[in-house]
Protein backbone atom coordinates (compact mmCIF):
# COMPACT_ATOMS: atom_id res chain seq x y z
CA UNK A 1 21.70 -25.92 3.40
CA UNK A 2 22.39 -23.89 6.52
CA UNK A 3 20.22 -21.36 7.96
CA UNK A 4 22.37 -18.46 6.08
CA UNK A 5 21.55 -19.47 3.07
CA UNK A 6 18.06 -20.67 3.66
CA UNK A 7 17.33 -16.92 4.66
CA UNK A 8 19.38 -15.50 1.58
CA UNK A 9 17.28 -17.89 -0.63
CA UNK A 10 13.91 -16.54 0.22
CA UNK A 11 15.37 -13.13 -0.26
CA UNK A 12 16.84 -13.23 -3.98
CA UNK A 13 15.02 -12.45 -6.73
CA UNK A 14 14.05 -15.73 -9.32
CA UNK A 15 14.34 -14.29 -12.61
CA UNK A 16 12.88 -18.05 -13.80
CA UNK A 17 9.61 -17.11 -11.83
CA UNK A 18 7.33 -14.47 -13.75
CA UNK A 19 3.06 -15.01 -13.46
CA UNK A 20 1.26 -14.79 -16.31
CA UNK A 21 -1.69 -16.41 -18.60
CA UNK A 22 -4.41 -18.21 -16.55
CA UNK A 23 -2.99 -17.32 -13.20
CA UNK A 24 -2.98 -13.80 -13.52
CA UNK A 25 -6.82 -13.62 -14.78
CA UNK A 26 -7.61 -15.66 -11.48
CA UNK A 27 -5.70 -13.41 -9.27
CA UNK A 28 -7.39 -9.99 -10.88
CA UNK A 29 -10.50 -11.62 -10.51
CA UNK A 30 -10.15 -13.02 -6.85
CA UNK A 31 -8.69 -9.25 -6.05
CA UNK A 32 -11.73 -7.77 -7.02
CA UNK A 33 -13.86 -10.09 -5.43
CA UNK A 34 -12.10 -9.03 -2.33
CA UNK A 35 -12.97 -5.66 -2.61
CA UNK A 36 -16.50 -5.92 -3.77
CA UNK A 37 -17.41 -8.49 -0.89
CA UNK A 38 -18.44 -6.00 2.13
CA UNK A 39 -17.46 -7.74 5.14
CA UNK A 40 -14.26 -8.90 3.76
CA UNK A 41 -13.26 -5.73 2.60
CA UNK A 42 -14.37 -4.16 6.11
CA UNK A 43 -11.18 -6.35 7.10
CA UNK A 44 -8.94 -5.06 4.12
CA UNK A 45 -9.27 -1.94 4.49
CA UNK A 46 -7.43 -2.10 7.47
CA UNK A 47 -4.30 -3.04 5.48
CA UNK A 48 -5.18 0.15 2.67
CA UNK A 49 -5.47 2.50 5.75
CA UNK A 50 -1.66 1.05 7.14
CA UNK A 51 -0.39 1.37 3.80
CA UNK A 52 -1.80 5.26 3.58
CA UNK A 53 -0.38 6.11 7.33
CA UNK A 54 3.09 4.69 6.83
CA UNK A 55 2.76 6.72 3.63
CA UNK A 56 2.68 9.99 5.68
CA UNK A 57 5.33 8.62 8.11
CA UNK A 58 7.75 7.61 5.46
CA UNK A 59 7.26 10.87 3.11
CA UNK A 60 7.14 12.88 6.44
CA UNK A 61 10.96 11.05 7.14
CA UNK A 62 12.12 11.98 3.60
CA UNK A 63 11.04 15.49 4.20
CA UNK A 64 12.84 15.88 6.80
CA UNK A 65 10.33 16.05 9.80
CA UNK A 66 10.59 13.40 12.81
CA UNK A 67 7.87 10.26 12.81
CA UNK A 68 6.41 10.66 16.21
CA UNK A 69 3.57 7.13 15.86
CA UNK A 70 0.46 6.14 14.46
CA UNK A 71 -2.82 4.67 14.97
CA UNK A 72 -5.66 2.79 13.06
CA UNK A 73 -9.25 2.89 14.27
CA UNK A 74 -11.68 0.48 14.03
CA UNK A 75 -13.79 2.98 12.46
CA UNK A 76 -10.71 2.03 9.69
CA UNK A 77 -9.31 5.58 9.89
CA UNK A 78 -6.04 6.33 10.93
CA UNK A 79 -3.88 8.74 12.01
CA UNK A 80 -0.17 9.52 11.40
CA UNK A 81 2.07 11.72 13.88
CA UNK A 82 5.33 13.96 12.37
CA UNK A 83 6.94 16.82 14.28
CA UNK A 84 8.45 19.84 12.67
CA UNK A 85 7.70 22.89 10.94
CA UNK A 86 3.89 23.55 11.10
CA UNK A 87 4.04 24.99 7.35
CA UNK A 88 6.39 24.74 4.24
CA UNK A 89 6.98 22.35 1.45
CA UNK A 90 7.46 19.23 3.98
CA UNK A 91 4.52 19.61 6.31
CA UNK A 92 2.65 20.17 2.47
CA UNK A 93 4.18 16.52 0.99
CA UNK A 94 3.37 14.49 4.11
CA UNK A 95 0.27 15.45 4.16
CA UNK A 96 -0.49 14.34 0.75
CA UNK A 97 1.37 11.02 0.17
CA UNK A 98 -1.35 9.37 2.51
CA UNK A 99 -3.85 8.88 -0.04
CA UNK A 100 -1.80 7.96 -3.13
CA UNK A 101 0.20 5.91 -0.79
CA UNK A 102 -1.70 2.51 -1.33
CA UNK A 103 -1.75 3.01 -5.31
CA UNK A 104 1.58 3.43 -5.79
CA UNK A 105 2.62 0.72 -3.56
CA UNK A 106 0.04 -1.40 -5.13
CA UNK A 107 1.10 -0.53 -8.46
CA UNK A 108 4.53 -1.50 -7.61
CA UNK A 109 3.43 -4.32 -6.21
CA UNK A 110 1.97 -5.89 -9.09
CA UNK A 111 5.05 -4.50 -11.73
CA UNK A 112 7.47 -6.36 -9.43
CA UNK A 113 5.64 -9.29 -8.90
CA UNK A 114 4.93 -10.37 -12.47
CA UNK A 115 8.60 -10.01 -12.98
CA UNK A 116 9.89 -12.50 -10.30
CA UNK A 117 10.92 -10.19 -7.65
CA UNK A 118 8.23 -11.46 -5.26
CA UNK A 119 10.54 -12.97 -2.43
CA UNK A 120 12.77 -9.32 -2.64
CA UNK A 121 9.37 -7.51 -2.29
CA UNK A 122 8.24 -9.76 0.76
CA UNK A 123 11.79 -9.18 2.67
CA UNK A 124 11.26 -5.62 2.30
CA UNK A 125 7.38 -5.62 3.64
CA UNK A 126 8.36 -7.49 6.57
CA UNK A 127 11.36 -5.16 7.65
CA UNK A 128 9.11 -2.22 7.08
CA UNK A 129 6.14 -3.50 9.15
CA UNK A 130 8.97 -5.21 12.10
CA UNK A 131 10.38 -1.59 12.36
CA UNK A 132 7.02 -0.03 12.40
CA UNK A 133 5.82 -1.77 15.32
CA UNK A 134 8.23 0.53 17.20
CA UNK A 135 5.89 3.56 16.11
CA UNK A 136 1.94 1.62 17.29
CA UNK A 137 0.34 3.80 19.62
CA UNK A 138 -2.68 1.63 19.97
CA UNK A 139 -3.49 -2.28 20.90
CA UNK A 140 -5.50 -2.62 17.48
CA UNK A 141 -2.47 -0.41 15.26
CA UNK A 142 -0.48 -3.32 16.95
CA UNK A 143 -2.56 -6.57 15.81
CA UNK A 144 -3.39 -5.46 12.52
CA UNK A 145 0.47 -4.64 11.93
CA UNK A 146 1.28 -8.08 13.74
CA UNK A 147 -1.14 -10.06 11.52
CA UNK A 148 0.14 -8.59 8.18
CA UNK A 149 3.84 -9.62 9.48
CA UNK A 150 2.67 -12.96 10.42
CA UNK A 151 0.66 -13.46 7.20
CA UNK A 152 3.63 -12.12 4.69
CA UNK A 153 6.11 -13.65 6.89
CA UNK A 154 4.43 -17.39 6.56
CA UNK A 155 3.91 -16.63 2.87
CA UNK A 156 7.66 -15.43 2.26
CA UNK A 157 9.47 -18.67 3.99
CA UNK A 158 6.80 -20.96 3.24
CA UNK A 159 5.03 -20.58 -0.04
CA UNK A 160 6.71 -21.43 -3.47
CA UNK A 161 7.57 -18.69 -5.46
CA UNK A 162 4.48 -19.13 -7.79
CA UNK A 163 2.10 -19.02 -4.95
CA UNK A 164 4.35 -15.69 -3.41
CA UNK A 165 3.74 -14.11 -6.80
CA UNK A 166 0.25 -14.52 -7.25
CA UNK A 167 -0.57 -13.21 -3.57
CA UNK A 168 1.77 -10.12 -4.00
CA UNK A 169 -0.06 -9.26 -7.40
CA UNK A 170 -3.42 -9.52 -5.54
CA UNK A 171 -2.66 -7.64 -2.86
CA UNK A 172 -1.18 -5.08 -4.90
CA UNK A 173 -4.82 -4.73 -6.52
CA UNK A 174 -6.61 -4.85 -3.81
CA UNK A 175 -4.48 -1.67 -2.29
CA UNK A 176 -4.85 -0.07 -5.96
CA UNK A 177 -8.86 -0.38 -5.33
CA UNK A 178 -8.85 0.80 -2.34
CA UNK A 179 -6.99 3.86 -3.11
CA UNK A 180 -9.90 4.69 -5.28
CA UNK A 181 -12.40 4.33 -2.47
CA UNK A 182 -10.91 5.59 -0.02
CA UNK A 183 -10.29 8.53 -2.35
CA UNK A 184 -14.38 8.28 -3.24
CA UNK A 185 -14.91 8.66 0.49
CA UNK A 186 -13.31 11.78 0.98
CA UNK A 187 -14.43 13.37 -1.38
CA UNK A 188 -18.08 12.65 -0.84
CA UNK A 189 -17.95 12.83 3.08
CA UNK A 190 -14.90 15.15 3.80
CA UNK A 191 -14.60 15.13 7.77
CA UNK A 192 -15.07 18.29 8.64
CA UNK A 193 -12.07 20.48 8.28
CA UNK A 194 -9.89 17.13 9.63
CA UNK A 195 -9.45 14.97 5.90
CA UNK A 196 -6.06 15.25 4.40
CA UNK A 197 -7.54 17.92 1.43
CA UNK A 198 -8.66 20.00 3.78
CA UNK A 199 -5.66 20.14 5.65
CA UNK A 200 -3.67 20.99 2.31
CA UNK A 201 -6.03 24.03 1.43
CA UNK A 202 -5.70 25.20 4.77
CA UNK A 203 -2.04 25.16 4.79
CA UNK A 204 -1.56 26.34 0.82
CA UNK A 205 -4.99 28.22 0.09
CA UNK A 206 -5.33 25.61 -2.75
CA UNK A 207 -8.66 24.77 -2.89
CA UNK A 208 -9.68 20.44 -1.67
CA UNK A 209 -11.03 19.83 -5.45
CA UNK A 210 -7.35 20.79 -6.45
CA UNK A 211 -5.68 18.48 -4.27
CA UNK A 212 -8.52 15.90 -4.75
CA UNK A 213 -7.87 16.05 -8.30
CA UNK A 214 -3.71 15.39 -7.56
CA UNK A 215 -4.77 12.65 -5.61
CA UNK A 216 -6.69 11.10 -8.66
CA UNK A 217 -4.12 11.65 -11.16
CA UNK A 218 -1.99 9.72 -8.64
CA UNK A 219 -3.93 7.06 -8.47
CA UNK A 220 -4.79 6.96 -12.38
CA UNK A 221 -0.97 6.96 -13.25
CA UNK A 222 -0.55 4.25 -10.72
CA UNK A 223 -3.82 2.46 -12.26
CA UNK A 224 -2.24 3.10 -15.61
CA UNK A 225 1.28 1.12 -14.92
CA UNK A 226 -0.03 -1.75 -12.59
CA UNK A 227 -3.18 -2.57 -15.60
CA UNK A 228 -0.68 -2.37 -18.55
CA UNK A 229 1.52 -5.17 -16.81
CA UNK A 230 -0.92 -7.30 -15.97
CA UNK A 231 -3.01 -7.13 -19.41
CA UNK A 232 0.57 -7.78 -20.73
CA UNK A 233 0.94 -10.49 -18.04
CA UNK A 234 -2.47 -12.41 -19.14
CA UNK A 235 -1.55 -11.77 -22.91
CA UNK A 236 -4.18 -9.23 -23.35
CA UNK A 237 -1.36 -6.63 -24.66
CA UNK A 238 1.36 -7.14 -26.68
CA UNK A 239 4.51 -5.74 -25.77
């Protein structure tokens, strides 16, 4: 095999791969283990804040508006730049994917995952992150984006495709998670006229518990699809 098709394997989809049973109990629980462990999750969070910024950037792109850079602090905020029109209905949508960003992804994630598409998903993560580094405005944006590429990269050309399934669905759940908690932060420390709600009511006079509460039922629809596959996935559901 040449080193065409050795790329194009580790690209297609294996409909013969799908996770399920044992494998997906020990990935939900290892996810949440993740999460609950502090110092581990001081490192994760890392990935749930890239996941929220590059949801502004690539919302703000849709919207029209032009994806300036971004940052990640080690105080694991982060901060997204897009130019264009300081009001109206694009300014309004990149604002708000950030937080819903890493539940969504995570809950499509985990749906794709179960279903085989694991080496698809990975080619798609690493292009992302690859063009991405062209937008790093800081030494630590640029290591934490490196070591993601480096860590999905090994795990797309390297792992079987069980082992590629299994990590996507956990990392899937560990963004889900912390889409809640970062969402739990905000809303119980807002940072002072700076958080993402804030900036909404400011620019729509909606009131922050109105766009908190979008947020949630973001999150709880993407809670909602990414649980039903994997109860499915471990037998729990039928269907």
């Amino acid at each position: 095999m040449d080193w065409g098709d050795e790329v194009w394997s580790r690209m297609a989809a294996d409909s013969g791969v799908t996770l399920s049973g044992t494998p997906v109990v020990v990935v939900l629980v290892a996810a949440f283990v993740a999460v609950a462990v502090g110092p581990l999750w001081g490192v994760l969070r890392l990935g749930v804040t890239l996941v929220h910024e590059l949801g502004h950037a690539l919302v703000g792109i849709v919207s029209g508006r032009r994806f300036t850079g971004f940052v990640l602090r080690g105080d694991m905020s982060g901060h997204a730049v897009t130019v264009g029109p300081a009001r109206g209905p694009g300014r309004v949508l990149t604002t708000w994917a950030g937080y819903p960003a890493p539940a969504v992804v995570g809950a499509a994630l985990v749906t794709l995952a179960v279903r085989g598409w694991s080496a698809p998903v990975l080619t798609a993560v690493l292009v992302l992150l690859v063009a991405a580094l062209l937008w790093v405005r800081s030494v630590l944006t640029a290591a934490v984006v490196l070591a993601v590429v480096a860590g999905a990269g090994a795990l797309w050309w390297a792992a079987p495709p069980e082992v590629q399934a299994q990590v996507v669905v956990a990392a899937g759940l560990v963004l889900l998670v912390g889409a809640w908690r970062h969402l739990a932060t905000v809303v119980s420390a807002p940072r002072r006229g700076t958080s993402d709600p804030e900036v909404l009511a400011r620019l729509t006079r909606v009131p922050t518990v109105v766009w908190n509460l979008t947020f949630a039922l973001a999150c709880l629809g993407a809670s909602w699809v990414a649980g039903s596959t994997v109860l499915r996935a471990a037998g729990v559901l039928s269907g």
